[in-house]
Protein backbone atom coordinates (compact mmCIF):
# COMPACT_ATOMS: atom_id res chain seq x y z
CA UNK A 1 0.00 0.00 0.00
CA UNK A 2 1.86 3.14 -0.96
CA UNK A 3 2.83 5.48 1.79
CA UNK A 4 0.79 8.95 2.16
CA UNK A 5 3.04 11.83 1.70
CA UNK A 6 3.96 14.05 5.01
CA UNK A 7 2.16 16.49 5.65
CA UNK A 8 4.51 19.46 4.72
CA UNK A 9 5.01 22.29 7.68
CA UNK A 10 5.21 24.96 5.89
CA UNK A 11 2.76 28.06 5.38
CA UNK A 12 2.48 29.59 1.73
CA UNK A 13 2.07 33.11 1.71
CA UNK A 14 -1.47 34.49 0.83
CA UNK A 15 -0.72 35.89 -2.64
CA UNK A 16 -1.44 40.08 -2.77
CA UNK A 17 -4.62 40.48 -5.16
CA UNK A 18 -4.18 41.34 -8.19
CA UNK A 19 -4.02 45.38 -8.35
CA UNK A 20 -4.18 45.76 -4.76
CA UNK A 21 -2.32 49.26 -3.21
CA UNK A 22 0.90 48.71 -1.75
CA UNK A 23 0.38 48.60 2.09
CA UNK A 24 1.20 52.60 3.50
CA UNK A 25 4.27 52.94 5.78
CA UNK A 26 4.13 54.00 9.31
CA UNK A 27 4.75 57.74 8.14
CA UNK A 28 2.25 58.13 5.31
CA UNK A 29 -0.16 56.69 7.90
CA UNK A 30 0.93 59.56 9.79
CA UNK A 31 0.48 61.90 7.19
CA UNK A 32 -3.31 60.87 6.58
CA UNK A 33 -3.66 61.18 10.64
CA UNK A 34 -3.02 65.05 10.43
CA UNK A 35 -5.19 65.21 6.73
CA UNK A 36 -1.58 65.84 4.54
CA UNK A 37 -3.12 64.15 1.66
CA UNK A 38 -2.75 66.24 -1.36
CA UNK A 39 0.33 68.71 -2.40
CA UNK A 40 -1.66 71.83 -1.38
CA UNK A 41 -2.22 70.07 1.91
CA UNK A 42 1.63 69.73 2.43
CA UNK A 43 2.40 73.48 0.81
CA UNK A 44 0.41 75.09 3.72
CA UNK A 45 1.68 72.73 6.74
CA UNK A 46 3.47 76.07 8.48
CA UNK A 47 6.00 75.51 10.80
CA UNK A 48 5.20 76.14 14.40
CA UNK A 49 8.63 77.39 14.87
CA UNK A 50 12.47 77.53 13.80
CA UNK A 51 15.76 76.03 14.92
CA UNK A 52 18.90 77.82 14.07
CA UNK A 53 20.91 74.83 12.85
CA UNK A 54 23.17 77.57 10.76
CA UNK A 55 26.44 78.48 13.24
CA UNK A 56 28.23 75.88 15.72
CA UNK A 57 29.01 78.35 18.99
CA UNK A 58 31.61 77.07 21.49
CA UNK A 59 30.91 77.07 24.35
CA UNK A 60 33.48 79.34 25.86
CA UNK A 61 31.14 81.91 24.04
CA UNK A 62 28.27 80.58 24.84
CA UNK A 63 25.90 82.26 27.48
CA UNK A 64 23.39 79.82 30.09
CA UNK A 65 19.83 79.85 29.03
CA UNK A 66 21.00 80.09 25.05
CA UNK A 67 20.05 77.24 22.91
CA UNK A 68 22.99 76.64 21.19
CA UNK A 69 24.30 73.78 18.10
CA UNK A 70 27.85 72.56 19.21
CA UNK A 71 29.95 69.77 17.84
CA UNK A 72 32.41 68.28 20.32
CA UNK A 73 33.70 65.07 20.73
CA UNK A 74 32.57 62.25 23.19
CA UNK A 75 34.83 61.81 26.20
CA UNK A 76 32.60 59.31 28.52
CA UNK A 77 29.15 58.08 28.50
CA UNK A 78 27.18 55.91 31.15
CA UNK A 79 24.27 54.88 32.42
CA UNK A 80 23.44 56.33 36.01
CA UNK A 81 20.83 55.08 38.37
CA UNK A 82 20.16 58.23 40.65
CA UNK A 83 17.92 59.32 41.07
CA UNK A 84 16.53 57.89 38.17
CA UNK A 85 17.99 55.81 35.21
CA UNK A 86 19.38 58.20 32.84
CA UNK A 87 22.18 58.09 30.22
CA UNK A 88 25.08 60.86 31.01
CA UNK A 89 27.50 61.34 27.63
CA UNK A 90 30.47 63.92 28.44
CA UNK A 91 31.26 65.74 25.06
CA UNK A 92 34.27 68.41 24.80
CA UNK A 93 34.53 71.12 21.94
CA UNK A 94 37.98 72.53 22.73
CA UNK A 95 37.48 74.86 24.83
CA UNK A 96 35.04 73.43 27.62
CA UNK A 97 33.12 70.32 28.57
CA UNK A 98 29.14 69.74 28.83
CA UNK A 99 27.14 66.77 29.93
CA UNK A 100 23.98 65.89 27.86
CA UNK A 101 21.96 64.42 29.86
CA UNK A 102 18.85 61.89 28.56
CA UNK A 103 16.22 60.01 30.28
CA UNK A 104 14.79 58.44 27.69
CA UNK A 105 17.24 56.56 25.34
CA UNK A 106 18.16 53.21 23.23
CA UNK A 107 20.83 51.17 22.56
CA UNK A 108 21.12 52.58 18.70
CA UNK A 109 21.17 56.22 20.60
CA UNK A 110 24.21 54.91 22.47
CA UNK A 111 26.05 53.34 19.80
CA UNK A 112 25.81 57.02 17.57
CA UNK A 113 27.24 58.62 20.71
CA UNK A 114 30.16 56.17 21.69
CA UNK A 115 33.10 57.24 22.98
CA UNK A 116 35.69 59.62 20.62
CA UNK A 117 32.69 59.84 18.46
CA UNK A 118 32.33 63.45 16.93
CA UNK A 119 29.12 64.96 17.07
CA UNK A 120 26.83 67.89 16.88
CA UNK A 121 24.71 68.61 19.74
CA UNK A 122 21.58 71.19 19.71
CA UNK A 123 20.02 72.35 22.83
CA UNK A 124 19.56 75.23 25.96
CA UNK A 125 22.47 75.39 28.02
CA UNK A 126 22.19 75.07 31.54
CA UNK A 127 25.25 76.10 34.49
CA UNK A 128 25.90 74.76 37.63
CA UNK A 129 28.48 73.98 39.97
CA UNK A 130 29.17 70.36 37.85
CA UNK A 131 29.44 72.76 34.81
CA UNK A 132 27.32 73.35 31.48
CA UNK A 133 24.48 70.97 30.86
CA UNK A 134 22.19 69.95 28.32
CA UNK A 135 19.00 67.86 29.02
CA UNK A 136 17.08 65.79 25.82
CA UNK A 137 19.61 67.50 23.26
CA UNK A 138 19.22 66.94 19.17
CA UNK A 139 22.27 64.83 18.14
CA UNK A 140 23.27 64.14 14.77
CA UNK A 141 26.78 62.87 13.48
CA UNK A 142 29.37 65.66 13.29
CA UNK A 143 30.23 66.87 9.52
CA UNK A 144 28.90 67.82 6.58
CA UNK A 145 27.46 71.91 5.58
CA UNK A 146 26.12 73.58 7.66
CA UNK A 147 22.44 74.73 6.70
CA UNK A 148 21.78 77.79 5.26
CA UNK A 149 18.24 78.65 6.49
CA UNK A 150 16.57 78.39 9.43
CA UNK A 151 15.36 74.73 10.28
CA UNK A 152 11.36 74.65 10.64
CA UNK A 153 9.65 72.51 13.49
CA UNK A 154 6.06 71.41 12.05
CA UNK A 155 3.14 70.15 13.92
CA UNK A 156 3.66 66.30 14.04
CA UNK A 157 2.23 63.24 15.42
CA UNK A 158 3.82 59.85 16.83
CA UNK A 159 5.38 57.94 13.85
CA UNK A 160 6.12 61.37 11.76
CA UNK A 161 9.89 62.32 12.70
CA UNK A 162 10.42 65.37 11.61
CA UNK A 163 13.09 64.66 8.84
CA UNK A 164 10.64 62.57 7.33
CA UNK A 165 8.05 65.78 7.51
CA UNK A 166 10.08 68.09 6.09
CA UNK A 167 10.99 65.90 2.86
CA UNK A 168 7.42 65.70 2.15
CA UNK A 169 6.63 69.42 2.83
CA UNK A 170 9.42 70.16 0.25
CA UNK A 171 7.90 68.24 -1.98
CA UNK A 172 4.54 68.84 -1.57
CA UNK A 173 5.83 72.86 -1.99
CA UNK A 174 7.60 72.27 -5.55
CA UNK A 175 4.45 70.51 -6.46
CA UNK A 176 1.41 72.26 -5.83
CA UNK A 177 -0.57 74.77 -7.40
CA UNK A 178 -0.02 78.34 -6.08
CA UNK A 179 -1.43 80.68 -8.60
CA UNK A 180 -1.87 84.02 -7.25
CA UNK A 181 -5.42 84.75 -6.12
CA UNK A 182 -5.46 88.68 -5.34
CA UNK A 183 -6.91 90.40 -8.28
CA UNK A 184 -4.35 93.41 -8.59
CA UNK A 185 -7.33 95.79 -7.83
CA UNK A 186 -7.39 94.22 -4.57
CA UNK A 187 -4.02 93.91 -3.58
CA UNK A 188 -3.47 97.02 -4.47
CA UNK A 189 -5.76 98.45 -1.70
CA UNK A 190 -4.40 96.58 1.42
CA UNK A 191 -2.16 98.79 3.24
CA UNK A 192 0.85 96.53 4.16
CA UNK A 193 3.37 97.06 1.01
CA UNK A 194 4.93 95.33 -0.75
CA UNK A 195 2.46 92.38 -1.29
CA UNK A 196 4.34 88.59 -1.80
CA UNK A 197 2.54 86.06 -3.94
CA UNK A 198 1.49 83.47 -2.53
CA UNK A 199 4.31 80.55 -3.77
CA UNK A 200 6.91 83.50 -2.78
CA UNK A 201 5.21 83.70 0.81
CA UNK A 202 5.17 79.76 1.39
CA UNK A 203 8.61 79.26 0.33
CA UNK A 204 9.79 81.93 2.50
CA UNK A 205 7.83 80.09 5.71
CA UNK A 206 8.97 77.28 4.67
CA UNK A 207 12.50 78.35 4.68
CA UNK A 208 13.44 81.74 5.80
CA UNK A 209 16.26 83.35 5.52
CA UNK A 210 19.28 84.03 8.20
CA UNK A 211 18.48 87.83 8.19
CA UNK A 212 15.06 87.88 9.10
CA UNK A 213 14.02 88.85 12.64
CA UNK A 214 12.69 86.10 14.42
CA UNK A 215 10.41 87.79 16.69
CA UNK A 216 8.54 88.99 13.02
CA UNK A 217 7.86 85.29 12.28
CA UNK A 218 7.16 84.30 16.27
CA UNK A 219 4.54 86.76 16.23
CA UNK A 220 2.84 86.44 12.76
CA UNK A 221 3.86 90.62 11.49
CA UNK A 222 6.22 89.47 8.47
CA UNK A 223 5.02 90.40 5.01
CA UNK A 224 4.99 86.75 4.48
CA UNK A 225 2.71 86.10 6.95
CA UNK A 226 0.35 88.89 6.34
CA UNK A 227 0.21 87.61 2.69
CA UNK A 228 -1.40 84.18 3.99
CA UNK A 229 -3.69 86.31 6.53
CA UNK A 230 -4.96 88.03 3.40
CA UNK A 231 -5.19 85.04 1.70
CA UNK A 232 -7.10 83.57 4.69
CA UNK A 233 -9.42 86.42 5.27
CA UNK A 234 -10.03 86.64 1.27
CA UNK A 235 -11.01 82.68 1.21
CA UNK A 236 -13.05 83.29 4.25
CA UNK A 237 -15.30 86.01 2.65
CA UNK A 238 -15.48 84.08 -0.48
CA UNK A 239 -16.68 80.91 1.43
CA UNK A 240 -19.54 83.67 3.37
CA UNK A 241 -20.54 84.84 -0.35
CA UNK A 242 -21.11 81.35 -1.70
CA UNK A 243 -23.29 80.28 0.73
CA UNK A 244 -24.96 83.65 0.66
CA UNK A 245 -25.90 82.75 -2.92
CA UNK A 246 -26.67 79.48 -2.46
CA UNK A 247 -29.50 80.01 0.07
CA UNK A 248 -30.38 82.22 -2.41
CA UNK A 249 -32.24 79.70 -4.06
CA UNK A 250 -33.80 77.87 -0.87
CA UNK A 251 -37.42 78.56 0.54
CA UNK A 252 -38.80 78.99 2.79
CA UNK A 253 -42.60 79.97 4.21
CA UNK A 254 -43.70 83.32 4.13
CA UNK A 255 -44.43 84.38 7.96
CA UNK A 256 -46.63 87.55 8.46
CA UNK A 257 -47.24 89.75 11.45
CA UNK A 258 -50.91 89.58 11.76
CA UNK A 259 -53.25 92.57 13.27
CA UNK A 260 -54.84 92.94 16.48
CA UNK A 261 -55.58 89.92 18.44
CA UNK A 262 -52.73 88.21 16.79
CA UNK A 263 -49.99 86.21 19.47
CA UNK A 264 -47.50 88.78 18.75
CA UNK A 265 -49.60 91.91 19.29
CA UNK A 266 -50.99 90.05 22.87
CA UNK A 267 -47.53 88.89 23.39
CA UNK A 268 -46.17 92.42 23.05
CA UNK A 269 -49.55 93.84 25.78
CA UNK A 270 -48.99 91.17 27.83
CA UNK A 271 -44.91 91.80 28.77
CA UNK A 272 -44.52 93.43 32.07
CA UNK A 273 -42.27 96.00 30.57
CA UNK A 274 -41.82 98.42 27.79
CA UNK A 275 -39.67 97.23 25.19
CA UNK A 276 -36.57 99.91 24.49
CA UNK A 277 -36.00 101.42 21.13
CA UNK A 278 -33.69 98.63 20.30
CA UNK A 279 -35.62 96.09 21.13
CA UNK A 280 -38.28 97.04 19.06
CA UNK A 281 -36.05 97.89 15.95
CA UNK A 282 -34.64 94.72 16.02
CA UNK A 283 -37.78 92.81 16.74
CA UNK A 284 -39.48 94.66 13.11
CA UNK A 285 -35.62 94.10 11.56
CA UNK A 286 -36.51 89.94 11.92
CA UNK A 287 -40.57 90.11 11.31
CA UNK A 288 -39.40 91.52 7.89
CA UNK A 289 -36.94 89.01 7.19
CA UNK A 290 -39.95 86.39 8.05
CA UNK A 291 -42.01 87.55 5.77
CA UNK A 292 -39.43 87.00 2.93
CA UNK A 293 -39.75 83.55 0.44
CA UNK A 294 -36.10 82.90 1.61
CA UNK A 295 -34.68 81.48 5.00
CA UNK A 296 -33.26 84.53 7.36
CA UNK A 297 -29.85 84.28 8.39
CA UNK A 298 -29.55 87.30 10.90
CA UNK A 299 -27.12 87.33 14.07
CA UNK A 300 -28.42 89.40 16.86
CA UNK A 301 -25.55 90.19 19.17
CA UNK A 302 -25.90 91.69 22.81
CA UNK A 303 -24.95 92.37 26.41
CA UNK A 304 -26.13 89.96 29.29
CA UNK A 305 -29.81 91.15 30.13
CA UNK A 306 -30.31 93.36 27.04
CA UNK A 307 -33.15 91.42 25.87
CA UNK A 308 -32.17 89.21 23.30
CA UNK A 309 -34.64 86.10 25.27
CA UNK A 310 -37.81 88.47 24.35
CA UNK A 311 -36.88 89.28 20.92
CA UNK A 312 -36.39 85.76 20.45
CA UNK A 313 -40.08 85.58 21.64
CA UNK A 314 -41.54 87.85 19.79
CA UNK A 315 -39.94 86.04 16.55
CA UNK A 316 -41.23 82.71 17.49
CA UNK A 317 -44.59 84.66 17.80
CA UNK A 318 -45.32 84.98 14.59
CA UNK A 319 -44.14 81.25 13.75
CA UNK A 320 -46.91 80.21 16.15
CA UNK A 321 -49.14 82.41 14.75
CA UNK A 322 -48.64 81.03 11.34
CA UNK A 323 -49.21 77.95 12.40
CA UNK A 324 -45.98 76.35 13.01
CA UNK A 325 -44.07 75.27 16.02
CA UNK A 326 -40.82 76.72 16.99
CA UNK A 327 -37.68 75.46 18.77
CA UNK A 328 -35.34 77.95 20.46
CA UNK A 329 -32.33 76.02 21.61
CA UNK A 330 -29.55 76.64 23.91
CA UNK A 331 -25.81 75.53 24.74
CA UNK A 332 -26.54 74.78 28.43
CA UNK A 333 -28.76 73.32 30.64
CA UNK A 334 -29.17 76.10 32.48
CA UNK A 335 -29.41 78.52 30.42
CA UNK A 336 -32.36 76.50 28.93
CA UNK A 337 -34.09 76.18 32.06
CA UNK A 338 -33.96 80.04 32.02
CA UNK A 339 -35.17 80.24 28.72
CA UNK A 340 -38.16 78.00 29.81
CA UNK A 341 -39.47 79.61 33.20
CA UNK A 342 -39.23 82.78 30.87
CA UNK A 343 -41.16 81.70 28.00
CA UNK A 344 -43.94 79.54 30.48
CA UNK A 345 -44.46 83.13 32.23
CA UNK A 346 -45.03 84.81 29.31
CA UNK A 347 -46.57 82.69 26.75
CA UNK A 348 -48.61 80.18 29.07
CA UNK A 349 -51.50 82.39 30.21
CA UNK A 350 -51.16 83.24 26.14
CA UNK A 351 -52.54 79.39 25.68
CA UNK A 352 -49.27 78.64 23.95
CA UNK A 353 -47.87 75.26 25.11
CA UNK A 354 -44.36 75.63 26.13
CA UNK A 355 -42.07 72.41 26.55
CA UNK A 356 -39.01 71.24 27.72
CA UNK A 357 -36.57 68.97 26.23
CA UNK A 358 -32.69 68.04 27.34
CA UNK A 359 -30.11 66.10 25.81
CA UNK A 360 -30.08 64.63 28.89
CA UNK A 361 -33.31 63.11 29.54
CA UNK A 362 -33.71 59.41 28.06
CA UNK A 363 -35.12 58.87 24.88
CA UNK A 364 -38.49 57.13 26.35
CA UNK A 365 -39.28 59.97 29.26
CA UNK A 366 -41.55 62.60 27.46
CA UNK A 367 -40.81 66.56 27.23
CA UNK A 368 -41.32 68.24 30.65
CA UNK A 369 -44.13 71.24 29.76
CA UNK A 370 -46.19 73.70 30.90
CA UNK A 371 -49.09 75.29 29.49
């Protein structure tokens, strides 16, 4: 009888599907996380703010509390115990020593910073009586040019190191499409001069130069960051006017103030105060924009107790009176509940049902009312 064959111990690979994406890295993951998906995307990632990577200092010039880039060689590292685990790598520059001090490290971290191992070290300088200190430096291999722009820090998130970040921004830059958008009529009117275009704005953030004062980009008053808050502003108002247009072309129901013995007019007899000129303007300012074949999109701004709860009243009114219910809705809880004892005292003995309904009540328990 012939023998079965053994059953074999290995595990085939499940084949990839035909067309199938290649599976996405750790860092393009990353990139989707923080919405980097397109050129444009990466183009306006902004730095939130700048390392000087562009001059080693020694540190016989240096001054405590600077951050300073040094290169120096390592003269001892080890691992010390008190009063917590911490690795402690001795670097001298040729004219002094400091400690860098980490608390968090790995064994490839320790290997790049072995002993007679020239580096460059980035990082505020602390004194003391043990000498100059640095705590969580950057390190990098010593060697090599020197930058010759500022280094930009961008918003990241965990898998996104920032050398990775800034290749892609680069790219992203070269690639995308940054046609001016400021009609010259326009630019021309703005009062900071001269106005950048928009690509010679970016690449500027991107990578400004050595003479540019830092406290100008820290605090947003550069040219090329006024260029972007035009450009932000312009979208902005662009964005208002589109919508604008396209409500346009909704509809809505025509709501008219009706005459004597309507809600509003016993609503308005019934108050236990005189409404102020304001008031009142305001009040006609929305019964107009009711009686319009178009939705009203009005904000009504004003100080605590200046009456914005009865105009609000008085608008919902003339909803009632049309025959529709009304909703007025609030952020809080108790501001609702404020809302409600107002509108039960004065609509109630009106006939009007008022009710009361919370995010917090469960879905089964029915609206709390009056009326």
């Amino acid at each position: 009888m012939p023998a079965k064959p053994a059953a074999s111990a290995e595990k085939k690979a499940p084949k990839a599907a035909a067309g199938a994406a290649p599976a996405k890295s750790a860092p393009q993951k990353a990139l989707e996380k923080l919405h980097l998906r397109r050129d444009i995307d990466l183009a306006l990632h902004l730095p939130l703010r700048y390392e000087d990577e562009t001059r080693i200092i020694k540190l016989a010039e240096a001054r405590e509390g600077d951050t300073v880039q040094i290169e120096a060689e390592v003269t001892a590292q080890e691992v010390a115990y008190r009063p917590r685990r911490q690795l402690l790598v001795t670097v001298h520059d040729g004219t002094d020593t400091c400690v860098l001090r980490f608390f968090n490290f790995y064994p490839s971290q320790q290997k790049a910073l072995a002993v007679g191992t020239t580096i460059r070290a980035r990082g505020e300088l602390r004194g003391g009586f043990l000498g100059w200190t640095m705590m969580h430096p950057h390190t990098k291999a010593a060697g090599g040019e020197l930058p010759t722009a500022l280094t930009p820090v961008y918003p990241t998130v965990a898998g996104l190191p920032q050398p990775y970040l800034r290749k892609a921004v680069l790219g992203g830059l070269a690639r995308a499409e940054l046609s001016d958008t400021f009609p010259p009529e326009l630019a021309a009117g703005l009062k900071f001069k001269p106005l950048w275009d928009l690509r010679q704005a970016l690449n500027f953030l991107h990578h400004p130069t050595l003479d540019v004062s830092l406290a100008q980009l820290e605090d947003h008053s550069h040219p090329a960051w006024l260029r972007l808050k035009a450009e932000e502003l312009l979208a902005q108002q662009l964005s208002q006017l589109q919508s604008r247009r396209e409500r346009e072309h909704l509809r809505a129901p025509e709501l008219h103030t009706k005459g004597a013995g309507a809600l509003h007019e016993r609503l308005l007899a019934a108050l236990p105060f005189q409404l102020t000129g304001a008031q009142r303007r305001v009040g006609e300012e929305i019964a107009q924009d009711l009686a319009l074949h178009k939705p009203m999109h009005r904000l009504l701004q004003g100080d605590v107790g200046s009456g914005k709860t009865v105009v609000a009243a008085l608008a919902a009114s003339i909803c009632i009176d049309a025959g529709w219910q009304c909703a007025l809705m609030a952020p809080t809880e108790i501001l609702a509940d404020q809302h409600f004892r107002k509108l039960v005292g004065w609509l109630e003995p009106l006939g009007v049902r008022v009710a009361w309904l919370t995010g917090s009540q469960k879905k089964k328990s029915a609206p709390r009312c009056w009326g």
